[in-house]
PDB file of N, CA and C in Angstrom:
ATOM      1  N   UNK A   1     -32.040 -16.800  -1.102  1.00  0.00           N
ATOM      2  CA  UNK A   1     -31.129 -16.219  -2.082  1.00  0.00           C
ATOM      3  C   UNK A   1     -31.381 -14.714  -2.134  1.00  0.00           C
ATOM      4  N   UNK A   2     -30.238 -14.499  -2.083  1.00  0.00           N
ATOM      5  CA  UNK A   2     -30.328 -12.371  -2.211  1.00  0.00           C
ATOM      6  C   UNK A   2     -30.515 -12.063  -3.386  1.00  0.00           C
ATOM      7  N   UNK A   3     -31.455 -10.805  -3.453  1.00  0.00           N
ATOM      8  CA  UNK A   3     -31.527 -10.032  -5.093  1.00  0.00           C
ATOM      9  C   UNK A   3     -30.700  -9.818  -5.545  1.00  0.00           C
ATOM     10  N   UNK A   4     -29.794  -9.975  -6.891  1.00  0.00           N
ATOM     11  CA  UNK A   4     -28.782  -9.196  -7.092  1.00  0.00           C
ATOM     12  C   UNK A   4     -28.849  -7.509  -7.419  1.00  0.00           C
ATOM     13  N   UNK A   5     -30.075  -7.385  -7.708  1.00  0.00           N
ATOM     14  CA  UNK A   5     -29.871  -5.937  -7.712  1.00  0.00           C
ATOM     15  C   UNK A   5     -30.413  -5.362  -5.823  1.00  0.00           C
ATOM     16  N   UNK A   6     -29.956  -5.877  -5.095  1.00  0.00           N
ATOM     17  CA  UNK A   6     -29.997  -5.026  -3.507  1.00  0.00           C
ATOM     18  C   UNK A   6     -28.567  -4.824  -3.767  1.00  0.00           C
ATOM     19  N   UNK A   7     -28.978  -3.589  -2.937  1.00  0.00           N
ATOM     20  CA  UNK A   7     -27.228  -2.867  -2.455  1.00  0.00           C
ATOM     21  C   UNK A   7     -26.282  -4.023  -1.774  1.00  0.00           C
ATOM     22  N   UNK A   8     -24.813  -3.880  -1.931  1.00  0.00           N
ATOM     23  CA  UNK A   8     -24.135  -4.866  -0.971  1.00  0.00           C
ATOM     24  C   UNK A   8     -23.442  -3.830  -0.415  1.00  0.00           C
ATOM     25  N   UNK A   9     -23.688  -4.046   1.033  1.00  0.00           N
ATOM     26  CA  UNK A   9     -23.051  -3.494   2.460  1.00  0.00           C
ATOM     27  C   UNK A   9     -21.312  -3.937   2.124  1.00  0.00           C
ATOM     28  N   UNK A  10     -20.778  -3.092   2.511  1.00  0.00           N
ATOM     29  CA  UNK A  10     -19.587  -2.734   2.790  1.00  0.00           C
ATOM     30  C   UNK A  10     -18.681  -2.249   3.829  1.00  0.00           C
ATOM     31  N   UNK A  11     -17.629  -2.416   4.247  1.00  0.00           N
ATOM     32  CA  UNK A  11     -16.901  -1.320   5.696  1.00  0.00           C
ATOM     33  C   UNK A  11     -16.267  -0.434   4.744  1.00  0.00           C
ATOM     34  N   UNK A  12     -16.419   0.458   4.848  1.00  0.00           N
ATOM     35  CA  UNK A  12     -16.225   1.631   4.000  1.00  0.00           C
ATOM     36  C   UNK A  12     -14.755   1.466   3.783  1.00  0.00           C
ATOM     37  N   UNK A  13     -14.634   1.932   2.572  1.00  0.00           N
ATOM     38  CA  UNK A  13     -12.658   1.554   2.301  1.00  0.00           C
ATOM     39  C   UNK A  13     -11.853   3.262   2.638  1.00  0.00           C
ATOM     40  N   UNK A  14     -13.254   4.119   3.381  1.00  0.00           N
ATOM     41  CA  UNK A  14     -11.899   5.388   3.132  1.00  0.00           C
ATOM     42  C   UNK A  14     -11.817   5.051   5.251  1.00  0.00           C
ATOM     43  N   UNK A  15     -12.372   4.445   5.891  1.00  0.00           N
ATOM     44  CA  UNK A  15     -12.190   4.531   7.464  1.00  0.00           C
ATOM     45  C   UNK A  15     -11.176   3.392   7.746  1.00  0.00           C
ATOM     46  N   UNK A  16     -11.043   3.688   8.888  1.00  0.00           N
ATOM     47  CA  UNK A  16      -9.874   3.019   9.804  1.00  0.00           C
ATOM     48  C   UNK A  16     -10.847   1.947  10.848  1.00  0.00           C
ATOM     49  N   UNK A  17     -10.768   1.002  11.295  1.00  0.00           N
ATOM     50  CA  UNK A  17     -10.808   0.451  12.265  1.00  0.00           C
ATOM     51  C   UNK A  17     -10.282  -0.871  13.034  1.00  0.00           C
ATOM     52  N   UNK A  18     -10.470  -0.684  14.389  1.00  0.00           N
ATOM     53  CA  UNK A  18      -9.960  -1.527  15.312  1.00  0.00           C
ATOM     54  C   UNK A  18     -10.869  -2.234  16.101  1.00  0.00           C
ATOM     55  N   UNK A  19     -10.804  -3.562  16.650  1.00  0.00           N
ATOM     56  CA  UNK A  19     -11.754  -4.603  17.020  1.00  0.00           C
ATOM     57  C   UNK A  19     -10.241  -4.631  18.460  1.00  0.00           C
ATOM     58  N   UNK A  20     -11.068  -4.079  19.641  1.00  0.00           N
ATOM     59  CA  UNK A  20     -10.667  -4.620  20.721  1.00  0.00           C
ATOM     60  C   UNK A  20     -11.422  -5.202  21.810  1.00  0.00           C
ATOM     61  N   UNK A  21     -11.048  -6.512  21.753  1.00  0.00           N
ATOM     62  CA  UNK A  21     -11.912  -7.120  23.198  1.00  0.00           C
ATOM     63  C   UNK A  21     -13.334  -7.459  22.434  1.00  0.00           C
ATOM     64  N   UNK A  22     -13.821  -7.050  23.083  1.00  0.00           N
ATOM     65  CA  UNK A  22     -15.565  -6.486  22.533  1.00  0.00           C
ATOM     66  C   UNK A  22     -16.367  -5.756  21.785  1.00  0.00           C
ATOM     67  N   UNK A  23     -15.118  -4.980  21.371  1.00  0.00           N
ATOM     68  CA  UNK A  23     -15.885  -3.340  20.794  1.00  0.00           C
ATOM     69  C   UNK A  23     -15.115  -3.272  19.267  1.00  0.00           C
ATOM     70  N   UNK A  24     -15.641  -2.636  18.664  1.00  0.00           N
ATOM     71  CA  UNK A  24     -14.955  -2.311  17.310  1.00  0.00           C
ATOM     72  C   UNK A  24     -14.692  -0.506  17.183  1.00  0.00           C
ATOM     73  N   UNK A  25     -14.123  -0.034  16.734  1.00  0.00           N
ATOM     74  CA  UNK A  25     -13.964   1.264  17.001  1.00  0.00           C
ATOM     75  C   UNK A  25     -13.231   1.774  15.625  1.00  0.00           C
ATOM     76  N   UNK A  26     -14.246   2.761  14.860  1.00  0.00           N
ATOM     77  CA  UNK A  26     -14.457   2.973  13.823  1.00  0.00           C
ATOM     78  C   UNK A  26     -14.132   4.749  13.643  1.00  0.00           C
ATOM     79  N   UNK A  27     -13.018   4.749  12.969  1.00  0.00           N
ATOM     80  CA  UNK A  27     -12.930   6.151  12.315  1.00  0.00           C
ATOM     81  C   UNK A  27     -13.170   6.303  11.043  1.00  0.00           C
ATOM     82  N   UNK A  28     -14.132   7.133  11.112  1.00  0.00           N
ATOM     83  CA  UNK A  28     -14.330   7.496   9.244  1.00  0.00           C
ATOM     84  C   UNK A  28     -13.586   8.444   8.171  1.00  0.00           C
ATOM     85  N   UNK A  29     -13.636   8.775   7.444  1.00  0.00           N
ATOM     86  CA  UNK A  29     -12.746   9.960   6.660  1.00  0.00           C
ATOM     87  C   UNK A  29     -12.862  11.179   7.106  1.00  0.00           C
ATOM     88  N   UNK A  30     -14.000  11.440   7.856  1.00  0.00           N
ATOM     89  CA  UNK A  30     -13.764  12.869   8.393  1.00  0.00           C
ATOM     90  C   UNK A  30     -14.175  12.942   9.785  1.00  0.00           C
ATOM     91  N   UNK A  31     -12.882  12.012  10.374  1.00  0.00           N
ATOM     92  CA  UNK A  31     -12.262  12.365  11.798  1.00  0.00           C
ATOM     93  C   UNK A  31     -13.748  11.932  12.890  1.00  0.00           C
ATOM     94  N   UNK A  32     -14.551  10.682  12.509  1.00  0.00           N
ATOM     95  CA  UNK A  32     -15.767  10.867  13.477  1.00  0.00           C
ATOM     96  C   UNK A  32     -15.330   9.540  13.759  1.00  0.00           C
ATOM     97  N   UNK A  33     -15.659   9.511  15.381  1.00  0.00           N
ATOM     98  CA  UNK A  33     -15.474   7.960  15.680  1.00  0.00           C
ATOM     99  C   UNK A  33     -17.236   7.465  15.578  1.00  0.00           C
ATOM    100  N   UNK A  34     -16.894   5.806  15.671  1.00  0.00           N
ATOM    101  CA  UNK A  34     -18.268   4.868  16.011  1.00  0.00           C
ATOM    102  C   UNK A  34     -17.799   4.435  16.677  1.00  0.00           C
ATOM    103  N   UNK A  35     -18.675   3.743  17.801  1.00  0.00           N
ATOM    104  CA  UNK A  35     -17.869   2.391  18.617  1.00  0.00           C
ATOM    105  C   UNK A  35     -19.120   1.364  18.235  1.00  0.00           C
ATOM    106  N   UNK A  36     -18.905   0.273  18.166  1.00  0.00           N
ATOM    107  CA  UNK A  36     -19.638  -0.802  17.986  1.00  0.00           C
ATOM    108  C   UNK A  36     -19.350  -2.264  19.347  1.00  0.00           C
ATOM    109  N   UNK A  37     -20.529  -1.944  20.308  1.00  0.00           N
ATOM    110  CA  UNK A  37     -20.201  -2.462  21.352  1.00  0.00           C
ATOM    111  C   UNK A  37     -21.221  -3.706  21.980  1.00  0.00           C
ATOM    112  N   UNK A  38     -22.247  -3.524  20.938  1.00  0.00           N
ATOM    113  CA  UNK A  38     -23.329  -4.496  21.305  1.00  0.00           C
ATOM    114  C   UNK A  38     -23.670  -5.671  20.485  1.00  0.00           C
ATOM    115  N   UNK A  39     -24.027  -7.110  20.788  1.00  0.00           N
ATOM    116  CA  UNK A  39     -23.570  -8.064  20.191  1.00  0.00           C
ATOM    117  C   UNK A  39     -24.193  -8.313  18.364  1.00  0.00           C
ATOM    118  N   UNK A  40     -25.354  -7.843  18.607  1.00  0.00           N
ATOM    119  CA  UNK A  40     -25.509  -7.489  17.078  1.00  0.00           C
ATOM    120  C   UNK A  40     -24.522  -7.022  16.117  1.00  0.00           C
ATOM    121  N   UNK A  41     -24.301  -5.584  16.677  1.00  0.00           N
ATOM    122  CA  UNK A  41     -23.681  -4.968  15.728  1.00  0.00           C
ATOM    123  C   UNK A  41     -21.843  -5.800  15.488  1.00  0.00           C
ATOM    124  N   UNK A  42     -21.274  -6.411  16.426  1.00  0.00           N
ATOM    125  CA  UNK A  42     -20.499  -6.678  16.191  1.00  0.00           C
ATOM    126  C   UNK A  42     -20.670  -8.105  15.411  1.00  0.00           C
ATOM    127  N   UNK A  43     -21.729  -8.579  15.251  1.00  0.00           N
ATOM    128  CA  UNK A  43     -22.075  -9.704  14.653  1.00  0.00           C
ATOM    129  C   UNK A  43     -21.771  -9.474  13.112  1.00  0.00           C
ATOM    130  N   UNK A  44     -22.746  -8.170  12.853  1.00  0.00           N
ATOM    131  CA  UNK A  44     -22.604  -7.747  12.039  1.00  0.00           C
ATOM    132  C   UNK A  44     -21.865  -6.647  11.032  1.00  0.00           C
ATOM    133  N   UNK A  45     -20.697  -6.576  11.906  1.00  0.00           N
ATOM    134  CA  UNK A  45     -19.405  -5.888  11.429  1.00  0.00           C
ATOM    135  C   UNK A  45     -18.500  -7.506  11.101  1.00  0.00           C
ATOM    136  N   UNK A  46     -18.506  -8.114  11.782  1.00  0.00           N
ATOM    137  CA  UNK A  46     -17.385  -9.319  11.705  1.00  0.00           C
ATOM    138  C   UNK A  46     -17.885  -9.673  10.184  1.00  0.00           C
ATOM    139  N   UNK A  47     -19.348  -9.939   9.350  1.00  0.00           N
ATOM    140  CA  UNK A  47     -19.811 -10.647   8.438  1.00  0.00           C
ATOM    141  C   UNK A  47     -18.927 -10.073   7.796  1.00  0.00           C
ATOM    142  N   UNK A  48     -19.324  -8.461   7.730  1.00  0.00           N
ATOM    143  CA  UNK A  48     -18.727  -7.392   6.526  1.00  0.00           C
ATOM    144  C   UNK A  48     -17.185  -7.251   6.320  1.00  0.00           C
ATOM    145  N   UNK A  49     -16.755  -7.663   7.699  1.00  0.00           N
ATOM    146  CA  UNK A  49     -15.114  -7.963   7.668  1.00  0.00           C
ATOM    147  C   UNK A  49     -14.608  -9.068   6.392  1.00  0.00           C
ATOM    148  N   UNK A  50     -15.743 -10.034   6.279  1.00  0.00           N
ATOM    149  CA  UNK A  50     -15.263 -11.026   5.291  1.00  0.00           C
ATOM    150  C   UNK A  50     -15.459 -10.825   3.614  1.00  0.00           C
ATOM    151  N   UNK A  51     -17.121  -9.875   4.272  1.00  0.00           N
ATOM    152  CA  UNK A  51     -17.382  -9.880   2.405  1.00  0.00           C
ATOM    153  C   UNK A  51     -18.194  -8.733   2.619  1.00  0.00           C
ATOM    154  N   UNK A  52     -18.409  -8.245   1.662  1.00  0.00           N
ATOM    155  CA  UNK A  52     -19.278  -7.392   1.335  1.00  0.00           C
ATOM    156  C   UNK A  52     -20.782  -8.243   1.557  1.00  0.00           C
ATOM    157  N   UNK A  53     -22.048  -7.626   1.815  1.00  0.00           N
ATOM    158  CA  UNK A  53     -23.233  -8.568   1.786  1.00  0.00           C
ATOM    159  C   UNK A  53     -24.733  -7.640   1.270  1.00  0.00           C
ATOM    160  N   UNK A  54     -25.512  -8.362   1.197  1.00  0.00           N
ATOM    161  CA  UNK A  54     -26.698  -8.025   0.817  1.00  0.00           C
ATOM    162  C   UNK A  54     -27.026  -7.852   2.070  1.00  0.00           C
ATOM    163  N   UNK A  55     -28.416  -7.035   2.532  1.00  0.00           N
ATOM    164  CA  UNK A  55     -29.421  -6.961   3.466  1.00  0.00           C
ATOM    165  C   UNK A  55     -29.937  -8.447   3.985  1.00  0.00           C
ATOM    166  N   UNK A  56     -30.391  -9.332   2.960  1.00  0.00           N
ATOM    167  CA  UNK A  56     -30.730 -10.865   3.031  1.00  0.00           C
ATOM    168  C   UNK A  56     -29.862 -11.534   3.652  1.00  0.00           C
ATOM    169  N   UNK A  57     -28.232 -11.377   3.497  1.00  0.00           N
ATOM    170  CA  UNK A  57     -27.503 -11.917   3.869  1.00  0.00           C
ATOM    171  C   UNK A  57     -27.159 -11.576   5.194  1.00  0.00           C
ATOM    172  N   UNK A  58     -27.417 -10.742   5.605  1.00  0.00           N
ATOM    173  CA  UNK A  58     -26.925 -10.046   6.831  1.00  0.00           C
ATOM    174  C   UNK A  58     -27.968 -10.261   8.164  1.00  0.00           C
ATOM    175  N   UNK A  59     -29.282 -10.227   7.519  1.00  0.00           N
ATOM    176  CA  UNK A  59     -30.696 -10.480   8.189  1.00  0.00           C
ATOM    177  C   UNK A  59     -30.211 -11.802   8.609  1.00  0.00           C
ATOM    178  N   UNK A  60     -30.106 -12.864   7.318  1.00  0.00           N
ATOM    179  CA  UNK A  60     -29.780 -14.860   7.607  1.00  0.00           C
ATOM    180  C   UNK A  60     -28.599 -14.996   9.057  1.00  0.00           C
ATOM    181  N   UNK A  61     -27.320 -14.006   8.776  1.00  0.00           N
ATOM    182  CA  UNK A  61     -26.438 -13.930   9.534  1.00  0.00           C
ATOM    183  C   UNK A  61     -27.018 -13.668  11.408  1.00  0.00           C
ATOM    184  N   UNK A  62     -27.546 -12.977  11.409  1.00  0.00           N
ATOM    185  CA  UNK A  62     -28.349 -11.937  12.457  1.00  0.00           C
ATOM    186  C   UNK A  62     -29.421 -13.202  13.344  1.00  0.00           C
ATOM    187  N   UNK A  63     -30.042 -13.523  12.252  1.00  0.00           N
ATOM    188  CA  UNK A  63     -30.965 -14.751  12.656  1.00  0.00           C
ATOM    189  C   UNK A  63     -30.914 -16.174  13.085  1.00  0.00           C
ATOM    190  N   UNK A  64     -29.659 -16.255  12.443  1.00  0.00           N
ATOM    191  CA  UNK A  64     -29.072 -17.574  12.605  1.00  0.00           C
ATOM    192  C   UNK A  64     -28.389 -17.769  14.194  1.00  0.00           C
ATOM    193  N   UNK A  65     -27.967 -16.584  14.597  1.00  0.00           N
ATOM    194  CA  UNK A  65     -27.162 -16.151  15.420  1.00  0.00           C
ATOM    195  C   UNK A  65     -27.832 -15.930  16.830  1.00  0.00           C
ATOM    196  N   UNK A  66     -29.043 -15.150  17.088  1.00  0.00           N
ATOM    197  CA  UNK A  66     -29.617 -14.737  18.210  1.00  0.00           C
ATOM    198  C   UNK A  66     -31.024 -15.452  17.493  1.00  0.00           C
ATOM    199  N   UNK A  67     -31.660 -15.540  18.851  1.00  0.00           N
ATOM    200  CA  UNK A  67     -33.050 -16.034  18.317  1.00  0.00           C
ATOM    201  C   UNK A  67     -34.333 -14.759  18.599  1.00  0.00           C
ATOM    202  N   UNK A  68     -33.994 -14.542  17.041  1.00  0.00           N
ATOM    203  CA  UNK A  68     -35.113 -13.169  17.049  1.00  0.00           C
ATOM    204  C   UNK A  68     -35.637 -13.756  15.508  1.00  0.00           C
ATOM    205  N   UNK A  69     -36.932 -13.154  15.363  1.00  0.00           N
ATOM    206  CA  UNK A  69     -38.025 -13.409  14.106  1.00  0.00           C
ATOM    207  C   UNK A  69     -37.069 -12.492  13.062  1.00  0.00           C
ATOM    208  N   UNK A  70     -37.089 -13.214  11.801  1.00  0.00           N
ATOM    209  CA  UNK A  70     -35.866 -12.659  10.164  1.00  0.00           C
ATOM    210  C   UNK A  70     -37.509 -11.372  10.033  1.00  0.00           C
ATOM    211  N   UNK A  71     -37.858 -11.200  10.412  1.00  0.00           N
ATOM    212  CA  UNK A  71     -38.763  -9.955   9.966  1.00  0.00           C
ATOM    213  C   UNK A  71     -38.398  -8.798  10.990  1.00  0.00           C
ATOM    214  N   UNK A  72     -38.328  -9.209  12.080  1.00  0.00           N
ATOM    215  CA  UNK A  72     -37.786  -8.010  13.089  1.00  0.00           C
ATOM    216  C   UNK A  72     -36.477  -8.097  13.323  1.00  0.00           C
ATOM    217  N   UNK A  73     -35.294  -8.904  12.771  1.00  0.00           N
ATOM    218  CA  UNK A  73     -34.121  -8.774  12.443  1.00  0.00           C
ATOM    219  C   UNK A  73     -34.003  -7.614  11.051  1.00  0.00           C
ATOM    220  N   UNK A  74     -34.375  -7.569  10.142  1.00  0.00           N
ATOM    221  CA  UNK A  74     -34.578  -7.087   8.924  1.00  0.00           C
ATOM    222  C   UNK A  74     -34.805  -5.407   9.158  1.00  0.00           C
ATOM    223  N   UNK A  75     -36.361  -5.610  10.205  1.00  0.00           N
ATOM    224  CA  UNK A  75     -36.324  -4.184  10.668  1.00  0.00           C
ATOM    225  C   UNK A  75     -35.573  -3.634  11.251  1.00  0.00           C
ATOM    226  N   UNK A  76     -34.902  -4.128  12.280  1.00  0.00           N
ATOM    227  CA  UNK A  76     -33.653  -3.646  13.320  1.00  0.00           C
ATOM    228  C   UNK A  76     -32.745  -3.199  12.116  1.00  0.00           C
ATOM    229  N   UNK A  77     -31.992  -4.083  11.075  1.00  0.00           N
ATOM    230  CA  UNK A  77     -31.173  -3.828  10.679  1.00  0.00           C
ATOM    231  C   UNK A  77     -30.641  -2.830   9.704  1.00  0.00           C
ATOM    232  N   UNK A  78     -32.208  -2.685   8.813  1.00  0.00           N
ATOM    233  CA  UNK A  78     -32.258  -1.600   8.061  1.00  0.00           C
ATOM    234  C   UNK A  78     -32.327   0.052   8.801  1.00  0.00           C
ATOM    235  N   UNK A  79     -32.892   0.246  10.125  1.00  0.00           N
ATOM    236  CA  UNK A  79     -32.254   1.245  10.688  1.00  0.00           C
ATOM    237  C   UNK A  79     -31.189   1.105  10.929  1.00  0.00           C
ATOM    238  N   UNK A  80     -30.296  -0.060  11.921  1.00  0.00           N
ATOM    239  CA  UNK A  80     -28.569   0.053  12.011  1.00  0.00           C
ATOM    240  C   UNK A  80     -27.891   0.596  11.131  1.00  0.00           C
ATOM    241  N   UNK A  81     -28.399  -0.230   9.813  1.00  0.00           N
ATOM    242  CA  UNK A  81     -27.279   0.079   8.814  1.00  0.00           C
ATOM    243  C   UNK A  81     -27.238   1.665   8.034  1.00  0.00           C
ATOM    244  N   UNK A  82     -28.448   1.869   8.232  1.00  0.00           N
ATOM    245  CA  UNK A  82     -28.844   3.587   7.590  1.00  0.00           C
ATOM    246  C   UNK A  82     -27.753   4.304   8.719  1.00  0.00           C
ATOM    247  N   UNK A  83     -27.723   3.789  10.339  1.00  0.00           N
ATOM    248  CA  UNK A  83     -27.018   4.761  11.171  1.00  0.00           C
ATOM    249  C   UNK A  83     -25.330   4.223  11.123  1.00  0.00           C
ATOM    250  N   UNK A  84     -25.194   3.521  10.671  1.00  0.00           N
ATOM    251  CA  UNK A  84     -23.459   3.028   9.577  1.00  0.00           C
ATOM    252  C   UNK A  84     -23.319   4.047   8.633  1.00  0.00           C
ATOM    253  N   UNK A  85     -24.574   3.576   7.817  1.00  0.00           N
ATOM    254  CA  UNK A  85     -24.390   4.441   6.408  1.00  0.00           C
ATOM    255  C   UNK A  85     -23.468   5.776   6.392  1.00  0.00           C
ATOM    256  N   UNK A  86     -24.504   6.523   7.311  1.00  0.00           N
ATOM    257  CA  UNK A  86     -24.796   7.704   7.554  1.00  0.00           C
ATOM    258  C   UNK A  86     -23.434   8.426   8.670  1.00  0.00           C
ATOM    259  N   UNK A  87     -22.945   7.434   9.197  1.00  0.00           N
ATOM    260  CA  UNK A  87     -21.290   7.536   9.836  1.00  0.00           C
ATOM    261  C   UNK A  87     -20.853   7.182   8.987  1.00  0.00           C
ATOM    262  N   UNK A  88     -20.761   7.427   7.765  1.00  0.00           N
ATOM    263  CA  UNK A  88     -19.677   6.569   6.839  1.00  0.00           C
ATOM    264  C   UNK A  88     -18.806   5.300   7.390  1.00  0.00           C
ATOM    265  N   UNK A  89     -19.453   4.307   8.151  1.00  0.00           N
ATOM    266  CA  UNK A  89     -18.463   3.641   8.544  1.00  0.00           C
ATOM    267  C   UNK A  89     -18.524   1.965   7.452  1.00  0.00           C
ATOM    268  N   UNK A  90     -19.859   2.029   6.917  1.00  0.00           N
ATOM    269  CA  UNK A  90     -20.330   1.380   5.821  1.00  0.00           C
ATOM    270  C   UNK A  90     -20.433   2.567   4.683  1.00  0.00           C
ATOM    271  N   UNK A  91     -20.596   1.704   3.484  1.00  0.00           N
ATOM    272  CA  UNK A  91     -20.957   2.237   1.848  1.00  0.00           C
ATOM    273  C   UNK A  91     -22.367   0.996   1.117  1.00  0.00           C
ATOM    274  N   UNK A  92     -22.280   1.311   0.435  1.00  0.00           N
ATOM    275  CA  UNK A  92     -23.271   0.217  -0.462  1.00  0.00           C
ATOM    276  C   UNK A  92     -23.590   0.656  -1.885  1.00  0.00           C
ATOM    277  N   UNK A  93     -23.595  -0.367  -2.814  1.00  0.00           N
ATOM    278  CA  UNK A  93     -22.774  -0.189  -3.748  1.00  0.00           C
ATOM    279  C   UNK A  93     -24.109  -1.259  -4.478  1.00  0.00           C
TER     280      UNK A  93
END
């Protein structure tokens, strides 16, 4: 069960994006692209497509999915998502 007080991840509501093929391709509010091309990250763009999520939730998602240890999923992800953040292509709230 997720904390309710952790941030919940978001796809940012001021960017644009498109999911072609393989890749997701992300414009933010000020004109910067992302591409999201590797199976993680698109793992974990599809979650956020549905809902907003906790870190917990996203780690379970991640883990469930590839077979990697929920402690070095967790670590991976909390850098990913800082380099989302930080493209505005996520928010957290």
């Amino acid at each position: 069960m997720s904390d309710p007080e952790s941030p919940r991840y978001r796809i940012h509501p001021l960017c644009a994006w498109r999911r072609i093929e393989d890749r997701v391709f992300v414009l933010n509010d000020r004109d910067a692209f992302v591409t999201l091309d590797d199976p993680v990250g698109l793992v974990v763009w599809q979650v956020l497509e549905q809902r907003p999520c906790s870190l917990d939730e996203l780690v379970e998602a991640v883990a469930a999915r590839f077979d990697v240890a929920v402690e070095e999923a967790r670590r991976d992800l909390v850098e990913f998502l800082e380099a989302l953040l930080a493209g505005r292509a996520i928010d957290a709230a």
